[in-house]
C-alpha atoms as a PDB file:
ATOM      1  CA  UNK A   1      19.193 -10.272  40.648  1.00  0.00           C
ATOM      2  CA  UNK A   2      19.363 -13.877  39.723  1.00  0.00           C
ATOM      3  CA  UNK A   3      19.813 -14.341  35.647  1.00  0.00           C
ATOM      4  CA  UNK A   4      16.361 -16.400  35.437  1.00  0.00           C
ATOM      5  CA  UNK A   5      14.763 -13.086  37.174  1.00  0.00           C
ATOM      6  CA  UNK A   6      16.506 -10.787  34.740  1.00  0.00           C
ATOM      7  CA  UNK A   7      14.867 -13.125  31.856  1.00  0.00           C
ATOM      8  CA  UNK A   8      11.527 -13.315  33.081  1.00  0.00           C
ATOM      9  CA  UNK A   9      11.468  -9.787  34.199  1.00  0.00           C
ATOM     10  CA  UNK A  10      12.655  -8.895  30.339  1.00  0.00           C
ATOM     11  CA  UNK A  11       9.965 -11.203  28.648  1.00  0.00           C
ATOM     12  CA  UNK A  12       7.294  -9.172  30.600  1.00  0.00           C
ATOM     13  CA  UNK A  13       8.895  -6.115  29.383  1.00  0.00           C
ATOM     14  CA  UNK A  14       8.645  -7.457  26.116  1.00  0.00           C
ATOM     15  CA  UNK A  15       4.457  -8.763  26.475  1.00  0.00           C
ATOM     16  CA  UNK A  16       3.891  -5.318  27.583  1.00  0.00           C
ATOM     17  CA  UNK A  17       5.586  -3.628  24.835  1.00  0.00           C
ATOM     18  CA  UNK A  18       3.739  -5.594  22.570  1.00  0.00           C
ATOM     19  CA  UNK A  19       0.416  -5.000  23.748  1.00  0.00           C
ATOM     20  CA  UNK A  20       0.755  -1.447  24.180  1.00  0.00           C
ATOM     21  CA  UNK A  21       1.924  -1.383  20.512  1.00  0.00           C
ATOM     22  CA  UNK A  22      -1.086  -3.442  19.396  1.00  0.00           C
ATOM     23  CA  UNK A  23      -3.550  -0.661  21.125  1.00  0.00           C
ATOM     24  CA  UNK A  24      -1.833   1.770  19.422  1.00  0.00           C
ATOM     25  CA  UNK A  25      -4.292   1.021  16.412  1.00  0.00           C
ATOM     26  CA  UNK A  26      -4.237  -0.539  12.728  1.00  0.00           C
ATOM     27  CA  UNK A  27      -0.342  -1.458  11.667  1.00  0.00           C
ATOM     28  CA  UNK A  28       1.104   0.698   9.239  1.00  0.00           C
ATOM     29  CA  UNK A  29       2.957  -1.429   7.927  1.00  0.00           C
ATOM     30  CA  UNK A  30       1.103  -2.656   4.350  1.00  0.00           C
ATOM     31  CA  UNK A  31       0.639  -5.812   3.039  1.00  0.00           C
ATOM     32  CA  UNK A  32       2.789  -6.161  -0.215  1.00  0.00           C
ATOM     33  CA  UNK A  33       1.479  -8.436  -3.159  1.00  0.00           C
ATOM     34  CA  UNK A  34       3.454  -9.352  -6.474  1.00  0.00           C
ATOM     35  CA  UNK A  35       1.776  -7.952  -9.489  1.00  0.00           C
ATOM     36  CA  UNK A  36       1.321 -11.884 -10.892  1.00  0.00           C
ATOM     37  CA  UNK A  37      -1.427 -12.052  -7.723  1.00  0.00           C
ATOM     38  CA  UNK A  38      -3.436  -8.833  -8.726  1.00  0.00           C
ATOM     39  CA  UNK A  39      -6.936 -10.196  -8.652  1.00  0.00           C
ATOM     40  CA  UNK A  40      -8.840  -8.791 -11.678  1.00  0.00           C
ATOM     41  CA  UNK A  41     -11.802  -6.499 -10.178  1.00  0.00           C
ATOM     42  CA  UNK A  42      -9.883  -5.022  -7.452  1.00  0.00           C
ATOM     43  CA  UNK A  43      -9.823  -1.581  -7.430  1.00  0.00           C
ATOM     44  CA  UNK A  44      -6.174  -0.153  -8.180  1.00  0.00           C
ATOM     45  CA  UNK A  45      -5.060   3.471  -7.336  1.00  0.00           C
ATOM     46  CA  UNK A  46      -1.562   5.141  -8.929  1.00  0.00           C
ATOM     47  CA  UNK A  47      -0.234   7.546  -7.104  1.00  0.00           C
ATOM     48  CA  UNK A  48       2.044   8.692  -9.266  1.00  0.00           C
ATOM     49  CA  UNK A  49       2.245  12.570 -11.133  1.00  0.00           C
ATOM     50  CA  UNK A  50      -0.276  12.945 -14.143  1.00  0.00           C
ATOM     51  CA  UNK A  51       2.173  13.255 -15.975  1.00  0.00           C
ATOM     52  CA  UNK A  52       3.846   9.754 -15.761  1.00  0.00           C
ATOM     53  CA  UNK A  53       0.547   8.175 -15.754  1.00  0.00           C
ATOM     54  CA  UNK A  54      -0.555   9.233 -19.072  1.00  0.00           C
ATOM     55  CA  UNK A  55       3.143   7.720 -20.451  1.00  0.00           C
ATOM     56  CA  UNK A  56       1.550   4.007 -19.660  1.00  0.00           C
ATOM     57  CA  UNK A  57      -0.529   3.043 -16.369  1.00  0.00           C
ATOM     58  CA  UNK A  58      -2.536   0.033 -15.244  1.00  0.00           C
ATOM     59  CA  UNK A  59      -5.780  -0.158 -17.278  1.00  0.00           C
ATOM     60  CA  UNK A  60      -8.382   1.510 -15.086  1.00  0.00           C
ATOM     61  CA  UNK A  61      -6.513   2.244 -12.220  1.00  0.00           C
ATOM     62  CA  UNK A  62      -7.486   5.596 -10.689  1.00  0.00           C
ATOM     63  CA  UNK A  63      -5.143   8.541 -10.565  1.00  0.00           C
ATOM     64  CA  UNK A  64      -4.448  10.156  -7.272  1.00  0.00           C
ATOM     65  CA  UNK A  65      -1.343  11.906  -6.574  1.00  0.00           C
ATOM     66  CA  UNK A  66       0.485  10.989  -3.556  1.00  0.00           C
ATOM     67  CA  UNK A  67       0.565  14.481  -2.760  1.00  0.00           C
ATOM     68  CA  UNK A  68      -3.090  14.475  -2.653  1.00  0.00           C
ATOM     69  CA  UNK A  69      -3.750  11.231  -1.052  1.00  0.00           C
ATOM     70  CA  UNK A  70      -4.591  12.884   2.388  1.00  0.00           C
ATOM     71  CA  UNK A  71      -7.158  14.802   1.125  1.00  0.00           C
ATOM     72  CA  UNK A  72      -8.480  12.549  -1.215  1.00  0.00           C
ATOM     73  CA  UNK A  73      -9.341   9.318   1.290  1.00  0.00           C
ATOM     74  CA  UNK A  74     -13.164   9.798   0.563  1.00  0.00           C
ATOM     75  CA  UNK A  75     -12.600   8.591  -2.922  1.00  0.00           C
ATOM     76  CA  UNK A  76     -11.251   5.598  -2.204  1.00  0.00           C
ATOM     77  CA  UNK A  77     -13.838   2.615  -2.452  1.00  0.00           C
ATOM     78  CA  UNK A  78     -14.376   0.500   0.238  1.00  0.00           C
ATOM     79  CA  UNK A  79     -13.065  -2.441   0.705  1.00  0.00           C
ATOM     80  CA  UNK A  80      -9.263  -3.836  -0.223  1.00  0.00           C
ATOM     81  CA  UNK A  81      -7.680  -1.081  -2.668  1.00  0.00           C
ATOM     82  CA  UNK A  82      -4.413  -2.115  -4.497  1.00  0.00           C
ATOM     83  CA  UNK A  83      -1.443   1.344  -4.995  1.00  0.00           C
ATOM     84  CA  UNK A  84       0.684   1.237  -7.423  1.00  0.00           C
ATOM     85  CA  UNK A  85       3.508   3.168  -8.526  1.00  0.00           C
ATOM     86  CA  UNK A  86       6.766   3.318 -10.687  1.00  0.00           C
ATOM     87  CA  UNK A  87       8.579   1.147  -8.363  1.00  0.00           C
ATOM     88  CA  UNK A  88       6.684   0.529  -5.431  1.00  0.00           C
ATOM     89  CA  UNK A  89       8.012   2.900  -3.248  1.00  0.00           C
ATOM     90  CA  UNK A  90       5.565   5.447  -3.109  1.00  0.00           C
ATOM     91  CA  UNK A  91       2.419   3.191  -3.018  1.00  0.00           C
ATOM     92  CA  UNK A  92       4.386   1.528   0.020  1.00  0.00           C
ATOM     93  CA  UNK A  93       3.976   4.904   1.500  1.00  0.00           C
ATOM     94  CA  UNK A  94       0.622   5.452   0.600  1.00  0.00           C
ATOM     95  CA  UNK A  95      -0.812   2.219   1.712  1.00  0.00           C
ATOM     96  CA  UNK A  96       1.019   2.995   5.396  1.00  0.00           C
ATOM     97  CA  UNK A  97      -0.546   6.102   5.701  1.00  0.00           C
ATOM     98  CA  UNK A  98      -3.920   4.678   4.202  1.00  0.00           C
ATOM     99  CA  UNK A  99      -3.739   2.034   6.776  1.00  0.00           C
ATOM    100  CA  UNK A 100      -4.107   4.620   9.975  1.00  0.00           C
ATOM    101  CA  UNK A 101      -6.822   6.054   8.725  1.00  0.00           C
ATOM    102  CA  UNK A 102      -8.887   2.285   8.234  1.00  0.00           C
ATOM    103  CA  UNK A 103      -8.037   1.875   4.631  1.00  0.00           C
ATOM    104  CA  UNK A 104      -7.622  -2.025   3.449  1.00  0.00           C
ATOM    105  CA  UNK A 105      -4.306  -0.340   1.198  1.00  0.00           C
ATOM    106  CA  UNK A 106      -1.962  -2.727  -0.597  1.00  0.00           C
ATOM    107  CA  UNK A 107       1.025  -2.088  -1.707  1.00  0.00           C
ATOM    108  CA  UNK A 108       1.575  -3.966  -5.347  1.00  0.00           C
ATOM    109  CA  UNK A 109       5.405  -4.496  -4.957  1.00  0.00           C
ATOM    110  CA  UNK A 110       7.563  -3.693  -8.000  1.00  0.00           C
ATOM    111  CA  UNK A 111       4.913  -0.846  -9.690  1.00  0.00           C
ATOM    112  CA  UNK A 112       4.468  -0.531 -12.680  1.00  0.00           C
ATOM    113  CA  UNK A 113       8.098  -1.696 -13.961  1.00  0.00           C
ATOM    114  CA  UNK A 114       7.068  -5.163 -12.327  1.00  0.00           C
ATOM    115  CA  UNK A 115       3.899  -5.021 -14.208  1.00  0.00           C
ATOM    116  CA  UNK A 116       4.804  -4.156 -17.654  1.00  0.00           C
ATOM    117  CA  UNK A 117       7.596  -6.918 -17.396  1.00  0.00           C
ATOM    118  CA  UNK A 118       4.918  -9.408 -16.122  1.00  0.00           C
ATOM    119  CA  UNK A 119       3.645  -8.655 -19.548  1.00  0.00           C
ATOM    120  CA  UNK A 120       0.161  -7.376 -18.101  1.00  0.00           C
ATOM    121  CA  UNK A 121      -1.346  -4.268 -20.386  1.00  0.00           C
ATOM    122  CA  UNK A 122      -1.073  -0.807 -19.865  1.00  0.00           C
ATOM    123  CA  UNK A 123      -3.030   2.061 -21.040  1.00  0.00           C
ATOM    124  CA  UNK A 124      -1.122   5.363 -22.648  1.00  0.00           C
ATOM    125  CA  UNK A 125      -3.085   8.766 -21.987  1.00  0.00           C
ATOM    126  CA  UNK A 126      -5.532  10.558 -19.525  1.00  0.00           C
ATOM    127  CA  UNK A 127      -7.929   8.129 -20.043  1.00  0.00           C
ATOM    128  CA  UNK A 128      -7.889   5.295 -17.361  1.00  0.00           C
ATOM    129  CA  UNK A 129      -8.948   2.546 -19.795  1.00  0.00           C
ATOM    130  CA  UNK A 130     -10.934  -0.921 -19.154  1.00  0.00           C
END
């Protein structure tokens, strides 16, 4: 086989494999935003344990275990939801997940370290704060 046959026989490989990935449903890989672009009013979700929430968490950001995320999806409001976590990591998992089942999930990159040293408030406690 000629080389220009073996290249255009590869880049329909490749069209192929990219539409079959595309009908394979919503990405689940989430959008990441920097905590200096959090838009005031947008609902935010921790997903850490209760018990590092109540040491200092976003002010009324909702608390839902990432253990219990799967079973919690109904609670989620509709519409774009931000996760956060300690570092990020586990609202970047979160927000893949909530993406396959339809969920607008974003991942706020750096947690709440990045937040606290953006200077942004936090709330100490069980109570989720305004």
């Amino acid at each position: 086989m000629k080389r220009s046959h073996k290249l255009i026989a590869l880049a329909s490989l490749l069209v192929i494999a990219s539409m079959a990935l595309a009908a394979c449903g919503p990405s689940a890989t989430p959008q990441t935003v920097e905590v200096t672009r959090v838009v005031a009013g947008t609902p935010v979700v921790d997903v850490r344990e209760p018990h590092e929430s109540v040491e200092g968490h976003v002010p009324g950001a909702v608390l839902i275990p990432l253990g219990e995320l799967a079973h919690r999806v109904g609670e989620l409001p509709a519409g774009e939801v931000l996760l956060v976590c300690r570092s990020g990591a586990r609202s970047r998992r979160a927000a893949e997940h909530l993406l396959t089942q339809g969920v607008q999930a974003v991942n706020v990159g750096g947690g709440t370290i990045a937040w606290i040293e953006a200077g942004h408030p936090v709330v100490a406690g069980e109570d989720p704060g305004h």
